[in-house]
Each structure stands twice: as C-alpha cells, then as structure tokens.
Protein backbone atom coordinates (compact mmCIF):
# COMPACT_ATOMS: atom_id res chain seq x y z
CA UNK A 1 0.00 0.00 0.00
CA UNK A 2 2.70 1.96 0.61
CA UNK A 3 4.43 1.90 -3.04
CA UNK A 4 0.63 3.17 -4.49
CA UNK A 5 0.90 6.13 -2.16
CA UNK A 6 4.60 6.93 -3.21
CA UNK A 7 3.34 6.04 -7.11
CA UNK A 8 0.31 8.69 -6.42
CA UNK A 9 2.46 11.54 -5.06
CA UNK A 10 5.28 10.56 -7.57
CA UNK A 11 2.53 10.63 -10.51
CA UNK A 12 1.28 14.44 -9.51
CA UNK A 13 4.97 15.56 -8.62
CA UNK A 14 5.68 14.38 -12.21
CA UNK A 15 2.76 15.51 -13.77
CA UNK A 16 2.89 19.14 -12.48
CA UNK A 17 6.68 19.24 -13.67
CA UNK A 18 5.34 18.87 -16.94
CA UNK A 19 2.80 21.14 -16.86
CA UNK A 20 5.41 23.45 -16.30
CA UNK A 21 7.94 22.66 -18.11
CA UNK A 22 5.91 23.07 -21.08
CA UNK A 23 5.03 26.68 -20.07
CA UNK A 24 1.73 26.59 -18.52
CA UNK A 25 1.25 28.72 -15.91
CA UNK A 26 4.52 30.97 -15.40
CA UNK A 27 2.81 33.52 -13.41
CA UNK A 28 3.86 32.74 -10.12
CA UNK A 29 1.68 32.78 -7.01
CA UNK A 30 1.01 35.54 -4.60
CA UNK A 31 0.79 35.89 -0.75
CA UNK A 32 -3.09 35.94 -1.56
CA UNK A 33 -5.48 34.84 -3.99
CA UNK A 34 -4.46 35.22 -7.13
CA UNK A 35 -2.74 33.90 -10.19
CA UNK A 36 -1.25 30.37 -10.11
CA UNK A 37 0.85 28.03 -12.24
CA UNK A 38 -0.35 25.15 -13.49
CA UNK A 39 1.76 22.89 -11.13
CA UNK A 40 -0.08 24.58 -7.95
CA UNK A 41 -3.54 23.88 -9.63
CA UNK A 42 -2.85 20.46 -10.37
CA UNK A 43 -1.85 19.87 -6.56
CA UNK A 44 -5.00 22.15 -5.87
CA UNK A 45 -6.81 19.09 -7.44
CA UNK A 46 -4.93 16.35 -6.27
CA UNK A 47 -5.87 17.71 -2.45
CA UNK A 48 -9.06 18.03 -3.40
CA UNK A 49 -10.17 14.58 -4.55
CA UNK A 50 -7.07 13.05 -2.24
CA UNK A 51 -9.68 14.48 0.73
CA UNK A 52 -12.39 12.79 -1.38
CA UNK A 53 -11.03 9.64 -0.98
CA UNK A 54 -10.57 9.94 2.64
CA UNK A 55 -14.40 10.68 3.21
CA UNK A 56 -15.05 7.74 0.12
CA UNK A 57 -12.75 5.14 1.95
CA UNK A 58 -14.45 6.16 5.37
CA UNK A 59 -18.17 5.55 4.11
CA UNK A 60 -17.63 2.39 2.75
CA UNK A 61 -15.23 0.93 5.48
CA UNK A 62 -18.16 2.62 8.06
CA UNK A 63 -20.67 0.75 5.58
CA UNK A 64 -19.32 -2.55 6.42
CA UNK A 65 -18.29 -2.18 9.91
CA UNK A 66 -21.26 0.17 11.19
CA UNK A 67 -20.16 -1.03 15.35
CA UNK A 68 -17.01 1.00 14.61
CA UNK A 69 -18.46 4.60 14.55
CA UNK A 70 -14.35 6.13 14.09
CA UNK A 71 -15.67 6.01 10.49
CA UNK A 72 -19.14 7.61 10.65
CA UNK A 73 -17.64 10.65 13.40
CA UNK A 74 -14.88 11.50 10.63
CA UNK A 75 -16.35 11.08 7.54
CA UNK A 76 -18.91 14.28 8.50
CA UNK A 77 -14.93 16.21 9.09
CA UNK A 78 -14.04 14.97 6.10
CA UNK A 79 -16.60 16.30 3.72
CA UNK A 80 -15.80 19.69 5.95
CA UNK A 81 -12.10 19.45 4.58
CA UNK A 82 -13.38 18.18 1.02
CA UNK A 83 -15.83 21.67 0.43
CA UNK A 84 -12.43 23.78 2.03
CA UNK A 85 -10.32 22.45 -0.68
CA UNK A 86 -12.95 22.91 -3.18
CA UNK A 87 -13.26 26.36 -2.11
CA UNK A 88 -9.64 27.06 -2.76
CA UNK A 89 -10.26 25.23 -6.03
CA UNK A 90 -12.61 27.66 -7.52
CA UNK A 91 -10.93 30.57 -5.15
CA UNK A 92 -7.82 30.03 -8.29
CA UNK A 93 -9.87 29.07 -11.14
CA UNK A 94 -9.56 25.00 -11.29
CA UNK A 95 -11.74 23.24 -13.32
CA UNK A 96 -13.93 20.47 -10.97
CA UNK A 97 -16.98 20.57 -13.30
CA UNK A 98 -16.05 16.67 -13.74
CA UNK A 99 -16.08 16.18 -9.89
CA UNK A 100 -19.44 14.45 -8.75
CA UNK A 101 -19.18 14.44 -4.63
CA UNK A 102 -22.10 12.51 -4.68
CA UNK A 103 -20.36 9.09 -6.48
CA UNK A 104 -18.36 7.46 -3.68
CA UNK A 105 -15.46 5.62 -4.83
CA UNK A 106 -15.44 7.65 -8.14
CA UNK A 107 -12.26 9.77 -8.61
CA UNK A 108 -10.95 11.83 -11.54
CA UNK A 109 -7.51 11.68 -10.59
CA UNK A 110 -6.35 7.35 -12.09
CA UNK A 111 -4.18 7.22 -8.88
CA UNK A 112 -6.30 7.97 -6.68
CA UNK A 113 -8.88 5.80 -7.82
CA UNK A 114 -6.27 3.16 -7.45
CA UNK A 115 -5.67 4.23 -3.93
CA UNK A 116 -9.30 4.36 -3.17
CA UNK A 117 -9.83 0.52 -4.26
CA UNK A 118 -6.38 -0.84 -2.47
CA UNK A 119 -7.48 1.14 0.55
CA UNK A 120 -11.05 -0.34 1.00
CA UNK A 121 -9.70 -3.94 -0.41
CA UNK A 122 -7.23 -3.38 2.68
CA UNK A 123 -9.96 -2.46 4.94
CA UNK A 124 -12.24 -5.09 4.06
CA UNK A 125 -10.33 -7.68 5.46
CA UNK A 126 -11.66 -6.65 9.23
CA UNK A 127 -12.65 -4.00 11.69
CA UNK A 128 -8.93 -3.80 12.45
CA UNK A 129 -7.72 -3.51 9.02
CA UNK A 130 -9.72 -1.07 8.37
CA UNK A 131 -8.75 1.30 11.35
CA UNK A 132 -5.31 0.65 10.60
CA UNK A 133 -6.42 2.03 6.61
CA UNK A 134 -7.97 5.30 8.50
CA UNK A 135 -4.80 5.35 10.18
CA UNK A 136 -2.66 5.13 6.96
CA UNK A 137 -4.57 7.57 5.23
CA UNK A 138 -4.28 10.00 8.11
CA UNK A 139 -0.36 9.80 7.91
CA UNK A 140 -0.68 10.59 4.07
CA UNK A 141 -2.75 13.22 4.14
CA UNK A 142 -0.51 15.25 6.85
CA UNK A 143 2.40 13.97 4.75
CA UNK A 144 0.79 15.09 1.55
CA UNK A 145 -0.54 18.90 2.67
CA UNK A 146 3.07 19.38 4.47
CA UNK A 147 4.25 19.22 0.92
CA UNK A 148 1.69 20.40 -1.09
CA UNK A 149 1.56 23.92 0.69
CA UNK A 150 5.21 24.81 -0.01
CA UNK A 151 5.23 27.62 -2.24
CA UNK A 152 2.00 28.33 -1.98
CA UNK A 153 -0.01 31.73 -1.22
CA UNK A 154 -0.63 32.01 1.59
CA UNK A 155 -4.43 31.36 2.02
CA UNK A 156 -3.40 27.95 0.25
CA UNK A 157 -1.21 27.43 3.35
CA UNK A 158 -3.64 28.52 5.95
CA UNK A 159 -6.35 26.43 4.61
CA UNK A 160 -3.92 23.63 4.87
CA UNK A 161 -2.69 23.65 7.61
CA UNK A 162 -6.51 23.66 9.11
CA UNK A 163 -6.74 20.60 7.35
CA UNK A 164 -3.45 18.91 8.42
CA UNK A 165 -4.82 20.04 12.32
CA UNK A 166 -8.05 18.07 11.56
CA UNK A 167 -5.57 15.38 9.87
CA UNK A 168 -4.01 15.02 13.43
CA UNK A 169 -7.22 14.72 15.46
CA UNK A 170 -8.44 11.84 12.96
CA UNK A 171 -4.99 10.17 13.11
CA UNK A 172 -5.48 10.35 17.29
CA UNK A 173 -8.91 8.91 16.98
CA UNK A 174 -7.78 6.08 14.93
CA UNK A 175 -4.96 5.36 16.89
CA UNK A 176 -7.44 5.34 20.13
CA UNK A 177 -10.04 2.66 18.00
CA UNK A 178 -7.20 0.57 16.97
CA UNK A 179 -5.63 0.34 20.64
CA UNK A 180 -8.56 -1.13 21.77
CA UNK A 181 -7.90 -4.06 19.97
C-alpha cells in the first residue's frame, strides 16, 4: 500500500513538472489569492479529490463495519475538509466541473482511484484492518498537505494547515479505535 501512495504523489509531482515545463502557468503565485501556475492547480486538485477519498474510503469501510463509529464521526470532518479544498479550487480558477461528490469511490484523478480501491480492499479484510487504513490515510494526508503547501499563497497554506490540524485529530482517533484491539 505503501508503493501506491509513493506512485500517487510521484505521478502528480511528475505531472505538475510537466505542466510546467511546457510553459503553462509561469505567473507565479502571490501571498493571496491570485494567479497560479499550473503545477499549484494540479496539486490544488490532487488535495481536493485526495480528501475525497478519505471521506469515500471512510463511508464504505463505516458501511461494512457500522459497530465501529471512528468512520461515521470522521467522515462528516471529512466532507468539511473536502468543500475547504474545493473552495480554494474555484478561489484560483480549477476546473472540478467533472467532480461528482455525490459518487463514492469515483475519482478523476487514475491514482487515486487506485488508492481508493487498495485502501477499501485493505480495509475489508476486518474492523482492524480497516482502522489501521484510517490510520494510513491519516499519515498521508498530513504527509501530503506538508508538501503540497510549499510555495503556496498564503491562504493555500492557511487552509492547509486547518486541514493537516483536523488530519491530526483523525490520526489520534484512529490510533485510540485501533488500541482497543
């Protein structure tokens, strides 16, 4: 599980190199809202719908373990942390009109749609499998925001690090589940 996350961040690392190594985007970023290059849209996105598959992976593990209510109490955060980075998202002009919010286990980004279906084939294997996913994906997510604000304005940053605070309370809740067993 670990080589898909490295593969994801890898594949959006690489991907936004492109993107601006073939000129898109050479505005630079601000301290504020405004312009962006394509490279800080991209990981705009990749937060976005990486958030998405938090709140996916925690429906569907809370689906088939409904006694474990970790799930249900952070999947309710999650969508909170999904409509912040959609807010940034239209804030700097990305395009999410292919998003749908309301497909779970539906992702736009190939990678993380791979992620999404390792992570719930992981969790499906028990209760404690599946806390130790919501654990996993807590790590990733901190891990992922640390690097994804670097370099960005700084209401990017601020929004982030909300997120990676929220990160840390699901990460302690997780842990808390899983040492119960």
């Amino acid at each position: 599980m670990v080589k898909k996350i490295a593969a994801a961040g890898l594949a959006v690392a690489l991907l936004a190199t492109l993107s601006f190594a073939a000129g898109k985007g050479r505005n630079g970023g601000s301290s504020t809202t405004g312009t962006m290059t394509q490279a800080q849209k991209d990981t705009l996105l990749f937060i976005y719908q990486e958030e998405k598959v938090a709140r996916d992976t925690y429906i569907t593990l809370g689906n088939l373990y409904p006694k474990q209510n970790t799930f249900a109490t952070i999947q309710g955060s999650e969508q909170t942390h999904i409509d912040k980075a959609q807010g940034l998202c239209e804030t700097y002009g990305v395009d999410i009109s292919n998003v749908d919010e309301s497909n779970v286990g539906e992702f736009v980004v190939p990678v993380l749609q791979e992620l999404y279906d390792t992570l719930v084939a992981q969790g499906s294997q028990s209760a404690l499998s599946a806390l130790k996913v919501g654990e996993y994906v807590e790590i990733t997510d901190i891990d992922d925001l640390e690097h994804a604000e670097i370099g960005m304005p700084s209401d990017v940053v601020n929004v982030y690090e909300n997120l990676k605070a929220g990160s840390y309370n699901h990460l302690d809740a997780f842990r808390n589940a899983i040492s119960k067993y």
